[in-house]
Protein backbone atom coordinates (compact mmCIF):
# COMPACT_ATOMS: atom_id res chain seq x y z
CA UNK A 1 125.35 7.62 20.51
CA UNK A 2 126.46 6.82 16.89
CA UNK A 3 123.95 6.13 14.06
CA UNK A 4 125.04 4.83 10.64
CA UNK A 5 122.59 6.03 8.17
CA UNK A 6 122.62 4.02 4.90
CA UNK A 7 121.33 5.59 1.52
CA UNK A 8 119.83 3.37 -0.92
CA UNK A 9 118.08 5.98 -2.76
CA UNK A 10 119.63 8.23 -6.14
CA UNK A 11 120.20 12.13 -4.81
CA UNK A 12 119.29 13.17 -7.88
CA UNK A 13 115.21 11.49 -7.23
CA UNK A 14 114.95 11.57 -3.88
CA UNK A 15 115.46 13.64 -0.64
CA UNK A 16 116.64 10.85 1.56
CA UNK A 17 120.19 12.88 1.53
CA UNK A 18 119.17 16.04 2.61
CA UNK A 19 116.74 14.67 5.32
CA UNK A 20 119.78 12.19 6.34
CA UNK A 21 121.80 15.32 6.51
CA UNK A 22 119.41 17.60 8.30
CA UNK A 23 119.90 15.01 11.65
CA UNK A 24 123.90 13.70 10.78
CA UNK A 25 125.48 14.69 14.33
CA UNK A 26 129.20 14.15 15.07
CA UNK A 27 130.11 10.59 15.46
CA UNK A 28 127.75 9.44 12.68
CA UNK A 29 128.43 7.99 9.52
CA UNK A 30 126.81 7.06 5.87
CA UNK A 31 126.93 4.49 4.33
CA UNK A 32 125.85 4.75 0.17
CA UNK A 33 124.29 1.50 -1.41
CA UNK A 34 122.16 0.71 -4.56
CA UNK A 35 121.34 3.72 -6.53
CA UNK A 36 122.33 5.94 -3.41
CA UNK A 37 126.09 5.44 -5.10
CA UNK A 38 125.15 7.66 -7.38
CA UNK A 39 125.83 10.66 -5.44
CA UNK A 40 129.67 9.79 -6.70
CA UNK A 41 128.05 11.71 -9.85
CA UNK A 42 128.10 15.01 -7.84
CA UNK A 43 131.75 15.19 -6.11
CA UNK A 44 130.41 19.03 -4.58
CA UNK A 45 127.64 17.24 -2.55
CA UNK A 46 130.23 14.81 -1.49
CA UNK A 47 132.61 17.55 -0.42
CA UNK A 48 130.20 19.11 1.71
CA UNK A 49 129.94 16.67 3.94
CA UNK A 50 130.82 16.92 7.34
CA UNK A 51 130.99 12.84 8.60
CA UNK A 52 132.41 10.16 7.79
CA UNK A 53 130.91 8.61 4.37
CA UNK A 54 131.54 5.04 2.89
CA UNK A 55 130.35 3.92 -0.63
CA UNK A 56 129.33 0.07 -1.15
CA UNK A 57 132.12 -0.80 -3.80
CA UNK A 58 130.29 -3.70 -5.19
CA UNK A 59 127.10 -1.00 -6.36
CA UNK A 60 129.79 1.35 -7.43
CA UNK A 61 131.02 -1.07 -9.93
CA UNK A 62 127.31 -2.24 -10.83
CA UNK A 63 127.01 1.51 -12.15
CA UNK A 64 130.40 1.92 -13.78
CA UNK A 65 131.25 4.20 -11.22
CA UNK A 66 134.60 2.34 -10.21
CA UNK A 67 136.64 5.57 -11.19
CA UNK A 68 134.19 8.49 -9.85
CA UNK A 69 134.95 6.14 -6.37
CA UNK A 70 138.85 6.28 -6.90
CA UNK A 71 138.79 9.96 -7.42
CA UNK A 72 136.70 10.85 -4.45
CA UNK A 73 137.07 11.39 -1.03
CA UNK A 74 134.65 8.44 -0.17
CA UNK A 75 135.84 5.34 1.69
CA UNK A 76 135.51 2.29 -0.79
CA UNK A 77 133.57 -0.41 1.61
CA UNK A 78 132.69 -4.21 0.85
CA UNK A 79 130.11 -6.19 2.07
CA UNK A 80 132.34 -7.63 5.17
CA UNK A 81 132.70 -3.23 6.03
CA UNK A 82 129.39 -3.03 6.04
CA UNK A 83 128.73 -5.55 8.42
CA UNK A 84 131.90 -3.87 10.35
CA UNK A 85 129.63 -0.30 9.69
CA UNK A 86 126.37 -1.93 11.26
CA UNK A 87 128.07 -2.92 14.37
CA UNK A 88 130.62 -0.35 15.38
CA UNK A 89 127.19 1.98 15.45
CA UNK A 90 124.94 1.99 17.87
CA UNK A 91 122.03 2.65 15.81
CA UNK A 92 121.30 2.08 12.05
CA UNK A 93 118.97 4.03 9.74
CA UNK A 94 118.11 3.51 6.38
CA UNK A 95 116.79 6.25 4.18
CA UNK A 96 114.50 5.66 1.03
């Protein structure tokens, strides 16, 4: 059973990654909105993990963070992929 957790929260203020992380089994994915984008500041946290990870492009660009997003290994998603996200998971979760 796949879960799609979504991250709305900065890693830098919160713990919402590393609790996300500490459940993340194979099959799961995350999705990074809002302030959560902001983890494209820290490519080694990004490297580390071990499921599939989208970033919301539209917060991205809100941030300036257009370029950290090219550069990374992150899938760039839209609104329509996150709909697409929500419902090729079984279960949703969202962290804040």
């Amino acid at each position: 059973m796949s879960t799609l957790h979504i991250i709305n929260q900065s890693p830098f203020g919160s713990t919402s990654l590393e609790q996300c992380l500490s459940v993340c089994l194979d099959g799961d994915s995350i999705l990074f909105t809002q302030d959560g984008v902001l983890v494209l500041q820290n490519q080694a946290a990004l490297a580390a993990l071990k499921v599939d990870y989208y970033v919301l492009t539209e917060d991205a660009q809100a941030r300036g963070l257009e370029q950290a997003l090219s550069k990374s290994e992150a899938k760039a998603a839209g609104y329509d992929d996150f709909v697409m996200l929500v419902c090729s998971h079984k279960n949703s979760v969202t962290w804040s």
